[in-house]
PDB file of N, CA and C in Angstrom:
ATOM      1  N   UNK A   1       2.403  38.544 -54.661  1.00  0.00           N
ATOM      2  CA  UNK A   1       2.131  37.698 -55.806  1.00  0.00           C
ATOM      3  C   UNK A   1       0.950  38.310 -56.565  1.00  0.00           C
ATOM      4  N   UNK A   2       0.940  38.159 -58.141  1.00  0.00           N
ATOM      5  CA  UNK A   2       0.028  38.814 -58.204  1.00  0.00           C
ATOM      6  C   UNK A   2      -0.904  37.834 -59.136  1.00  0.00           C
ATOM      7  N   UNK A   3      -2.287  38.314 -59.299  1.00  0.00           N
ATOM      8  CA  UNK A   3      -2.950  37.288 -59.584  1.00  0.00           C
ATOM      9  C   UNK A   3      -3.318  36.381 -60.941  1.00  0.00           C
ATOM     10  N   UNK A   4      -2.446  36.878 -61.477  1.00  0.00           N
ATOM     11  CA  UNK A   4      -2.074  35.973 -63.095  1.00  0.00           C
ATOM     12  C   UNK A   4      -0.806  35.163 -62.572  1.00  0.00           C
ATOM     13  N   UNK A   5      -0.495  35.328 -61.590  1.00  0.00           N
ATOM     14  CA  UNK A   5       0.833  34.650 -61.280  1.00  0.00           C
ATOM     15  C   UNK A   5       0.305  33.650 -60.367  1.00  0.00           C
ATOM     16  N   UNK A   6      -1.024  33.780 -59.149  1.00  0.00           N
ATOM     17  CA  UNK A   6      -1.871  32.784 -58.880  1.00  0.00           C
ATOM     18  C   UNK A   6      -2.206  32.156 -59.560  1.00  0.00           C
ATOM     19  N   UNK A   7      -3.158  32.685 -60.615  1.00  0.00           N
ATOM     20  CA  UNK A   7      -3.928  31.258 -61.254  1.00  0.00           C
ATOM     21  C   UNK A   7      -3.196  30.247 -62.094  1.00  0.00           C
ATOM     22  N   UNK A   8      -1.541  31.446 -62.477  1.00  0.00           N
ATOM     23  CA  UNK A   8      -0.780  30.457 -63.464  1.00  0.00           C
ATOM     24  C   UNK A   8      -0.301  28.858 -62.274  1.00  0.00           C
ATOM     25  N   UNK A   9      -0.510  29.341 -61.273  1.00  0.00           N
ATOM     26  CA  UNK A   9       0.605  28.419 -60.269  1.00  0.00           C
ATOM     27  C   UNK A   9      -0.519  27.299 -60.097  1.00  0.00           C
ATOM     28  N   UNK A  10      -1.921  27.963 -59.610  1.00  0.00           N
ATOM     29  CA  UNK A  10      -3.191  26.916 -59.568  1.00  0.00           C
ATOM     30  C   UNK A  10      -3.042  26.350 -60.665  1.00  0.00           C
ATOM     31  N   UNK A  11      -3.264  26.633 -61.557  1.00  0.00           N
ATOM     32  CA  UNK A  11      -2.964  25.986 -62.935  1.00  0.00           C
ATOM     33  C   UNK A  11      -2.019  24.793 -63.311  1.00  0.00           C
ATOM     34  N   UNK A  12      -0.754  25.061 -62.931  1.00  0.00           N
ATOM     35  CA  UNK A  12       0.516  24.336 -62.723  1.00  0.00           C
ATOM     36  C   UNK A  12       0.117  22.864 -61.755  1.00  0.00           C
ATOM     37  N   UNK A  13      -0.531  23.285 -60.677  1.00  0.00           N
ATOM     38  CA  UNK A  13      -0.459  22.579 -59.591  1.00  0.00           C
ATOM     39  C   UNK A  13      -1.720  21.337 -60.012  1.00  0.00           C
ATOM     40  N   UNK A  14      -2.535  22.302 -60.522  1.00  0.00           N
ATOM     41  CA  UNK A  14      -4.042  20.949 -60.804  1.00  0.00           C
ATOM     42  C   UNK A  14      -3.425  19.818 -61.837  1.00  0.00           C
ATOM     43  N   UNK A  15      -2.555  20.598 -62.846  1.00  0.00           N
ATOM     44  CA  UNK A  15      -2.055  20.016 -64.326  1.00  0.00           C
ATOM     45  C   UNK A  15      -0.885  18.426 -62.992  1.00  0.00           C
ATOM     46  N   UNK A  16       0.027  19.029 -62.717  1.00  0.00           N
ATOM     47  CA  UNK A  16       0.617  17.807 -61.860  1.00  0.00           C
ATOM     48  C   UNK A  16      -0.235  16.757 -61.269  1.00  0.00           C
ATOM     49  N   UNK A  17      -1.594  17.282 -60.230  1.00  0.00           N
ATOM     50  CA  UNK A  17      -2.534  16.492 -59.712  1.00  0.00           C
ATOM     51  C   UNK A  17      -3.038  15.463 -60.448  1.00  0.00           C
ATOM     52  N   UNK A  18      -3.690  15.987 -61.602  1.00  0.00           N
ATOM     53  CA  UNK A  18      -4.226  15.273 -62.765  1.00  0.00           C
ATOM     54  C   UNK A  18      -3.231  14.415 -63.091  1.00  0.00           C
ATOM     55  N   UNK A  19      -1.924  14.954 -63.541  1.00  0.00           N
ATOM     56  CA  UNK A  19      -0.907  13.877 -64.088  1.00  0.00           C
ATOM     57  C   UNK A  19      -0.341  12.672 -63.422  1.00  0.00           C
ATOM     58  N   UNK A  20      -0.472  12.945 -61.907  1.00  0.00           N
ATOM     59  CA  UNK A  20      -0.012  11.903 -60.295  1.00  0.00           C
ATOM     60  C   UNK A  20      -1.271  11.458 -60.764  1.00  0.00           C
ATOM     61  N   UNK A  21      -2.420  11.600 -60.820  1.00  0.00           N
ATOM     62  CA  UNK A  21      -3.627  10.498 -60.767  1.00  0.00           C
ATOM     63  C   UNK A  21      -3.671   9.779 -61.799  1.00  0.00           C
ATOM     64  N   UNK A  22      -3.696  10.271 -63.197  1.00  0.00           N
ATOM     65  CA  UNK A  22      -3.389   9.304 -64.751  1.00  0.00           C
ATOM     66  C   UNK A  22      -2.225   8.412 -64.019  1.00  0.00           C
ATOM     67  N   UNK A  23      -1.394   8.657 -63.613  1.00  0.00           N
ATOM     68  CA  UNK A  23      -0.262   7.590 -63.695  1.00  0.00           C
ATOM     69  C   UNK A  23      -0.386   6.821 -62.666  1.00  0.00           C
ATOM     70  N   UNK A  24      -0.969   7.337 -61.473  1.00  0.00           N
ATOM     71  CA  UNK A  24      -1.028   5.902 -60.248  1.00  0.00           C
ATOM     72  C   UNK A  24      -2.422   5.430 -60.126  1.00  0.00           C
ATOM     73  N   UNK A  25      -3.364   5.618 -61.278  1.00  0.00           N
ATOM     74  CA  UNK A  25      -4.605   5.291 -61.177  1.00  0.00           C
ATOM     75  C   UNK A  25      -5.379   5.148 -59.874  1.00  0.00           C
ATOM     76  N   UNK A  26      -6.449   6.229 -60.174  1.00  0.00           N
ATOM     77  CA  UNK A  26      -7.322   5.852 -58.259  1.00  0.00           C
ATOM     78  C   UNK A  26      -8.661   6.460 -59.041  1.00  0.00           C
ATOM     79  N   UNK A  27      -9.567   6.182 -57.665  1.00  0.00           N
ATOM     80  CA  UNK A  27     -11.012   6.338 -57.842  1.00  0.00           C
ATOM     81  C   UNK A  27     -11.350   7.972 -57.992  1.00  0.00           C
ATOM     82  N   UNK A  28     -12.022   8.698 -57.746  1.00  0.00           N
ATOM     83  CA  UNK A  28     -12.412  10.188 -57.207  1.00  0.00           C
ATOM     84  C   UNK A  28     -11.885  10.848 -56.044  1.00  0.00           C
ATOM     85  N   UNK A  29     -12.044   9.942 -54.614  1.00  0.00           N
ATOM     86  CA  UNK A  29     -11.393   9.874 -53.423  1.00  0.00           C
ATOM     87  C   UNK A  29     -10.044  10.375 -54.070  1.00  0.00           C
ATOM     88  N   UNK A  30      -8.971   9.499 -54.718  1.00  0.00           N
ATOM     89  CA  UNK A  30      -7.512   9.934 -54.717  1.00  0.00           C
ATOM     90  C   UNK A  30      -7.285  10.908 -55.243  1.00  0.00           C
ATOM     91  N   UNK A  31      -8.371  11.290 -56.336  1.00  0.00           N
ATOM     92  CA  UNK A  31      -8.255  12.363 -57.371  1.00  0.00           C
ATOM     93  C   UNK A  31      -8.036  13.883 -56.765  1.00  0.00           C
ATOM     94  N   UNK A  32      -9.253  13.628 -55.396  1.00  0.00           N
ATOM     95  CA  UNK A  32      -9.138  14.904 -54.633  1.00  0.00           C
ATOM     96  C   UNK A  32      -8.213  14.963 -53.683  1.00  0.00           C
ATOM     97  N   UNK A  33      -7.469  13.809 -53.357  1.00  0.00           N
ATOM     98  CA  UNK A  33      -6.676  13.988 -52.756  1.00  0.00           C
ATOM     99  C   UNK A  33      -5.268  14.734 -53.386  1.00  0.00           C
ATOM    100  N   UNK A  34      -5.158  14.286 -54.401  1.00  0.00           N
ATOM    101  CA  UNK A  34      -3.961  14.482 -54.891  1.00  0.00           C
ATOM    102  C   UNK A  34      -4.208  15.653 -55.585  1.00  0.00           C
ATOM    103  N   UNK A  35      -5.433  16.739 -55.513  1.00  0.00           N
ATOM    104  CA  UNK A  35      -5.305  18.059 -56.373  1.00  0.00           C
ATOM    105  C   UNK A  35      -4.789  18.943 -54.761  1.00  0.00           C
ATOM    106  N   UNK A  36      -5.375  17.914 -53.600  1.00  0.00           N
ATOM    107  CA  UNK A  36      -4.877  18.877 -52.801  1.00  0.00           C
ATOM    108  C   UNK A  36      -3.895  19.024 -51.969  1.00  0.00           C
ATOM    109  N   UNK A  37      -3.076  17.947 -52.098  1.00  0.00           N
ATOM    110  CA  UNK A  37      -1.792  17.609 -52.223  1.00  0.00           C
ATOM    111  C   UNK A  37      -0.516  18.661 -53.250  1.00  0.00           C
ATOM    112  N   UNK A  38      -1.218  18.351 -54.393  1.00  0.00           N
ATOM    113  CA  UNK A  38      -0.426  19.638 -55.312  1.00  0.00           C
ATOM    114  C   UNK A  38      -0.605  20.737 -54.775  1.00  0.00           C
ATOM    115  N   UNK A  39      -1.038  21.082 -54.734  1.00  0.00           N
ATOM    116  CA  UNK A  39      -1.233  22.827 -54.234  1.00  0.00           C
ATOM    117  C   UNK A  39      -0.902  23.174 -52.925  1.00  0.00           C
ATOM    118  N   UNK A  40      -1.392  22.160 -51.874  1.00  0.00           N
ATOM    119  CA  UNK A  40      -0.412  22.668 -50.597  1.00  0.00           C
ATOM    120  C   UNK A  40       0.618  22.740 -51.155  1.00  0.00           C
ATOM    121  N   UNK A  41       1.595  21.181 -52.035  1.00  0.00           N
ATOM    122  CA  UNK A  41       2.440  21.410 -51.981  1.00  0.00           C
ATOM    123  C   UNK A  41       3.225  22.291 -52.958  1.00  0.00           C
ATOM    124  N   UNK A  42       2.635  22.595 -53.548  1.00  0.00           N
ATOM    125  CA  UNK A  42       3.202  23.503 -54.744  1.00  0.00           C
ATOM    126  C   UNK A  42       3.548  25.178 -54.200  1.00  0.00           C
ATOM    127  N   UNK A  43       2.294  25.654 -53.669  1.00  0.00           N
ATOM    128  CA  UNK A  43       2.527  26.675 -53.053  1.00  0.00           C
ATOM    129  C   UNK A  43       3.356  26.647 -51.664  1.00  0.00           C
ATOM    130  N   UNK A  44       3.524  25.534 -51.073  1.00  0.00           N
ATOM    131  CA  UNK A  44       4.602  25.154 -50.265  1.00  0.00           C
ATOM    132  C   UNK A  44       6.102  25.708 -50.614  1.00  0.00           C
ATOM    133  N   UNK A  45       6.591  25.069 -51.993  1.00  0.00           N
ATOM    134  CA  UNK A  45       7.581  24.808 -52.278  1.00  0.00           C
ATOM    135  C   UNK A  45       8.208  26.228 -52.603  1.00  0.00           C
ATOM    136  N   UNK A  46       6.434  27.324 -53.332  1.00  0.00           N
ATOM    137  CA  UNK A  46       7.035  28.552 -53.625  1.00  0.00           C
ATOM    138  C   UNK A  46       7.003  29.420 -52.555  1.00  0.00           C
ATOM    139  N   UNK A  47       6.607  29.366 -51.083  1.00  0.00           N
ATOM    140  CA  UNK A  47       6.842  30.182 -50.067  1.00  0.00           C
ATOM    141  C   UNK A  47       8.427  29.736 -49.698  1.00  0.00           C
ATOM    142  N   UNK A  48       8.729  28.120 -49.355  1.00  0.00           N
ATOM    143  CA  UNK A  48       9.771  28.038 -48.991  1.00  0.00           C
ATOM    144  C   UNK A  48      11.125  29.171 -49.818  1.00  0.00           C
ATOM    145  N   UNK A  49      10.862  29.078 -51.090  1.00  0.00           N
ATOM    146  CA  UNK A  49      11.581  29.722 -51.923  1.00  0.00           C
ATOM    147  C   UNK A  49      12.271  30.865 -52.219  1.00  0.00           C
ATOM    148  N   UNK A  50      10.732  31.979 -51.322  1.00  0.00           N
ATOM    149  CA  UNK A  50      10.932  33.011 -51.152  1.00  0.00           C
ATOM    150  C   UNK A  50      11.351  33.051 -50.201  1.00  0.00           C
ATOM    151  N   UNK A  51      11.475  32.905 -49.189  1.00  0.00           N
ATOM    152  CA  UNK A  51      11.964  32.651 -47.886  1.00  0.00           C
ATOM    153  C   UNK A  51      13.275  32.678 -47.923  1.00  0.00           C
ATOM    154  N   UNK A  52      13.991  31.364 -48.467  1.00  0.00           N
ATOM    155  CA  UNK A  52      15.022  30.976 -48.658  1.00  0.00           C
ATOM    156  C   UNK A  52      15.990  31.582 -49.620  1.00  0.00           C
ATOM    157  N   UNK A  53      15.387  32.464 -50.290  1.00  0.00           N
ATOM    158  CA  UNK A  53      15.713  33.160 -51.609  1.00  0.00           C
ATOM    159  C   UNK A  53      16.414  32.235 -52.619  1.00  0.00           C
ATOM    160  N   UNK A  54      15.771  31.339 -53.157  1.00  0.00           N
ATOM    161  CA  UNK A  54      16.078  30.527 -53.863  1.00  0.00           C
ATOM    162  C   UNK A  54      15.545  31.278 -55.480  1.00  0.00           C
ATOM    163  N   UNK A  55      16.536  31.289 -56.510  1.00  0.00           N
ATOM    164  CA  UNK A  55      16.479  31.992 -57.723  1.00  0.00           C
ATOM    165  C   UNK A  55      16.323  31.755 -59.130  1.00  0.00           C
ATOM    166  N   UNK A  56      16.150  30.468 -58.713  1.00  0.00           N
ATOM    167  CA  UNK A  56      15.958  28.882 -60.032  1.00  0.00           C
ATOM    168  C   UNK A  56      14.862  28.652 -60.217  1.00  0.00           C
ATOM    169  N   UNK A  57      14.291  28.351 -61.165  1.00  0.00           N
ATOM    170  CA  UNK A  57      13.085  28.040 -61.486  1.00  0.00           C
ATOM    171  C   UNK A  57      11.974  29.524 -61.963  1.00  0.00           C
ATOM    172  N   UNK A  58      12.318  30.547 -61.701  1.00  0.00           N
ATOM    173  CA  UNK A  58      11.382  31.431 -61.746  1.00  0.00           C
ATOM    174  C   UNK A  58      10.760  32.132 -63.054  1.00  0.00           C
ATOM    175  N   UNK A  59       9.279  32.231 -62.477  1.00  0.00           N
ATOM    176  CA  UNK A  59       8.589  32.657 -63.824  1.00  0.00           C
ATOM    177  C   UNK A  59       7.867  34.091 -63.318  1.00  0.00           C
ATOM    178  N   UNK A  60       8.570  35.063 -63.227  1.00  0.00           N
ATOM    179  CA  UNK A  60       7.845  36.670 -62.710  1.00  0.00           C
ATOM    180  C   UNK A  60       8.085  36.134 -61.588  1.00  0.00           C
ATOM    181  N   UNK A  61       7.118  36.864 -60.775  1.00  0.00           N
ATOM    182  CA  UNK A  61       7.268  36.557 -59.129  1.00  0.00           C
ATOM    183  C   UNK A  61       6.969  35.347 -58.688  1.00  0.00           C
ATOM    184  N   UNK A  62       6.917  34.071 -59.502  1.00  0.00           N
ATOM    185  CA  UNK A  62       6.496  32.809 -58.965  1.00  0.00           C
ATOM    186  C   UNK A  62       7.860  32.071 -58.943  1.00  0.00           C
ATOM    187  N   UNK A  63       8.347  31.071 -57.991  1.00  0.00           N
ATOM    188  CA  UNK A  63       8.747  30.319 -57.813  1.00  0.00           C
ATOM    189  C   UNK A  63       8.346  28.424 -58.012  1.00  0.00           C
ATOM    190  N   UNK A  64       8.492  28.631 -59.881  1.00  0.00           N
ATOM    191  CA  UNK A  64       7.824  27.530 -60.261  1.00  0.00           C
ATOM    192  C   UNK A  64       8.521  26.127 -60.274  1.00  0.00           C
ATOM    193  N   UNK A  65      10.020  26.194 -60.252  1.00  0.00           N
ATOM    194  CA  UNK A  65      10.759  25.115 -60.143  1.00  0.00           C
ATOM    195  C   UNK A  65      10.703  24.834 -58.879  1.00  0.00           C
ATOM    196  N   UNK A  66      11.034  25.435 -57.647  1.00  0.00           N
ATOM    197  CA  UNK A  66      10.366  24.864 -56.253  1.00  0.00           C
ATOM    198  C   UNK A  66       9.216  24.270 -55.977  1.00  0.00           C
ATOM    199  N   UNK A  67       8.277  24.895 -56.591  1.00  0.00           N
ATOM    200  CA  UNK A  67       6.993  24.724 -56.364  1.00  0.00           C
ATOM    201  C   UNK A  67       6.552  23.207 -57.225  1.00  0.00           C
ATOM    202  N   UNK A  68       7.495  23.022 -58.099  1.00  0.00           N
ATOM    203  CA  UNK A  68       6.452  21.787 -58.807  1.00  0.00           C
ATOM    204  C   UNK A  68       7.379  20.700 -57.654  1.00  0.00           C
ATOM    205  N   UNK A  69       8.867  20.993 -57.667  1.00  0.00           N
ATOM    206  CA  UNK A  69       9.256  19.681 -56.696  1.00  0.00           C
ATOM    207  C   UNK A  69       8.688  19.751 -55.263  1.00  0.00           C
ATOM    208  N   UNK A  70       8.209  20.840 -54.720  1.00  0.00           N
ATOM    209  CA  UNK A  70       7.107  20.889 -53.547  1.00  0.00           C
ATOM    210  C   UNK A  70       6.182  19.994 -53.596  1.00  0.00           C
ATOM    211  N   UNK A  71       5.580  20.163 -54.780  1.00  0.00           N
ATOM    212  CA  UNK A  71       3.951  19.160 -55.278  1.00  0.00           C
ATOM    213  C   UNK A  71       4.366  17.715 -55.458  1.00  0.00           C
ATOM    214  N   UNK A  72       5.398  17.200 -56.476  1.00  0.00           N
ATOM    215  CA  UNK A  72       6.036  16.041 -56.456  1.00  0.00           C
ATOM    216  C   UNK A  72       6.376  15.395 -55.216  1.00  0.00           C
ATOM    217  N   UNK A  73       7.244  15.703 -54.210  1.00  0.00           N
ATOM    218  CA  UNK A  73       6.953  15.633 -53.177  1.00  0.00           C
ATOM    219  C   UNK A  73       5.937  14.903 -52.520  1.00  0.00           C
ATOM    220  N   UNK A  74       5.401  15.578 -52.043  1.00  0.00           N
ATOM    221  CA  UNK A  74       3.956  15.962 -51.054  1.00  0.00           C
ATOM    222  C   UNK A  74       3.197  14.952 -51.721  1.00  0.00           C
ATOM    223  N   UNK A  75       3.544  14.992 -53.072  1.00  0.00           N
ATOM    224  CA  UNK A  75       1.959  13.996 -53.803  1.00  0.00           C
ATOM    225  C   UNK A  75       3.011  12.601 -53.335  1.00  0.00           C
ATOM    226  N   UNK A  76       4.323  11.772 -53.381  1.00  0.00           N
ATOM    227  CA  UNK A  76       4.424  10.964 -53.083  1.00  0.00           C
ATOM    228  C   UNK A  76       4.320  10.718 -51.746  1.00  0.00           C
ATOM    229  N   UNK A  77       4.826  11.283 -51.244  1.00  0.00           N
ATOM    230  CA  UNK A  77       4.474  10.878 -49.519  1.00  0.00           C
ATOM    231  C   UNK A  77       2.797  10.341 -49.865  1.00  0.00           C
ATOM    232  N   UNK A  78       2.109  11.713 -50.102  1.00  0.00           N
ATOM    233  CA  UNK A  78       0.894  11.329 -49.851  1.00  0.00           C
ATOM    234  C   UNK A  78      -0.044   9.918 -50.213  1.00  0.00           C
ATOM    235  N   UNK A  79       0.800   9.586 -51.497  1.00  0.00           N
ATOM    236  CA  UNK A  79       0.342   8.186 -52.129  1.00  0.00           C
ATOM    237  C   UNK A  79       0.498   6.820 -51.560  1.00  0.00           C
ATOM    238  N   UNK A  80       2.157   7.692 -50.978  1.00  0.00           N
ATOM    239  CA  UNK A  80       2.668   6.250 -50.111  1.00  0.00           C
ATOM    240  C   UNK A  80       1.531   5.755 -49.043  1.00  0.00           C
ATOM    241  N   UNK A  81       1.344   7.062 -48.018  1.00  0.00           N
ATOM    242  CA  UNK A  81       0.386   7.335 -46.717  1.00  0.00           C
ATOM    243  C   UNK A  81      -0.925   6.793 -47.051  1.00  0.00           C
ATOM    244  N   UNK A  82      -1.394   6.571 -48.680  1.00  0.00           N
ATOM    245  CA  UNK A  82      -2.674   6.142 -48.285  1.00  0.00           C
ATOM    246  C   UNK A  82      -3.153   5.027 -49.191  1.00  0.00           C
ATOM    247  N   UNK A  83      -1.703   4.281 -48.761  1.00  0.00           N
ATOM    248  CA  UNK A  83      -1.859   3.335 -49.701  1.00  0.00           C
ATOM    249  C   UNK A  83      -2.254   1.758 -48.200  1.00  0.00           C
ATOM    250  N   UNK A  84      -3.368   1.149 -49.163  1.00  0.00           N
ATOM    251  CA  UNK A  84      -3.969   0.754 -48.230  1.00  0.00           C
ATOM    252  C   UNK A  84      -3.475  -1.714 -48.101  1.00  0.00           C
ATOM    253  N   UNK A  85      -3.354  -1.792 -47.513  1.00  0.00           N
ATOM    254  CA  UNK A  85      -2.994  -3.559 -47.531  1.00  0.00           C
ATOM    255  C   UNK A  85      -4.395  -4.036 -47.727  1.00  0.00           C
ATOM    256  N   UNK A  86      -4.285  -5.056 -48.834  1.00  0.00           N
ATOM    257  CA  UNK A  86      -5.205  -5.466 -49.038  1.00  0.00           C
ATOM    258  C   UNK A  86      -5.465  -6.823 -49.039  1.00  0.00           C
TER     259      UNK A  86
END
């Protein structure tokens, strides 16, 4: 991978984080949760990809259509998991 193709994906992944937090509203706590949520799961989605040789979504050597439903993902579980009874 090379590293305009990193920061584009970091990039990708914070932009989702930010967008899961505008929409399910949380304090700072969720904020960091959910940037790091994207990015495991984002870069998740683009190892699985390569792996799997999956050929959709791609932007150069990134696997960006995996990778954002990786982050989508991962960020709901994660919301579900820390969602608290009150």
């Amino acid at each position: 991978m090379t590293l305009p193709s990193l920061i584009f994906g970091a990039l990708t992944a914070t932009l989702l984080g930010a967008l899961f937090h505008l929409w399910k509203d949380g304090g700072p706590a969720k904020l960091l949760l959910y940037q790091i949520l994207a990015w495991v799961g984002f870069f998740g989605g683009h190892i699985a990809a390569i792996h799997w040789h999956w050929a959709w979504g791609k932007i150069g050597p990134l696997a960006v259509g995996p990778g954002i439903l990786g982050a989508l993902i991962l960020l709901a579980i994660g919301h579900y998991l820390s969602l608290t009874p009150n």
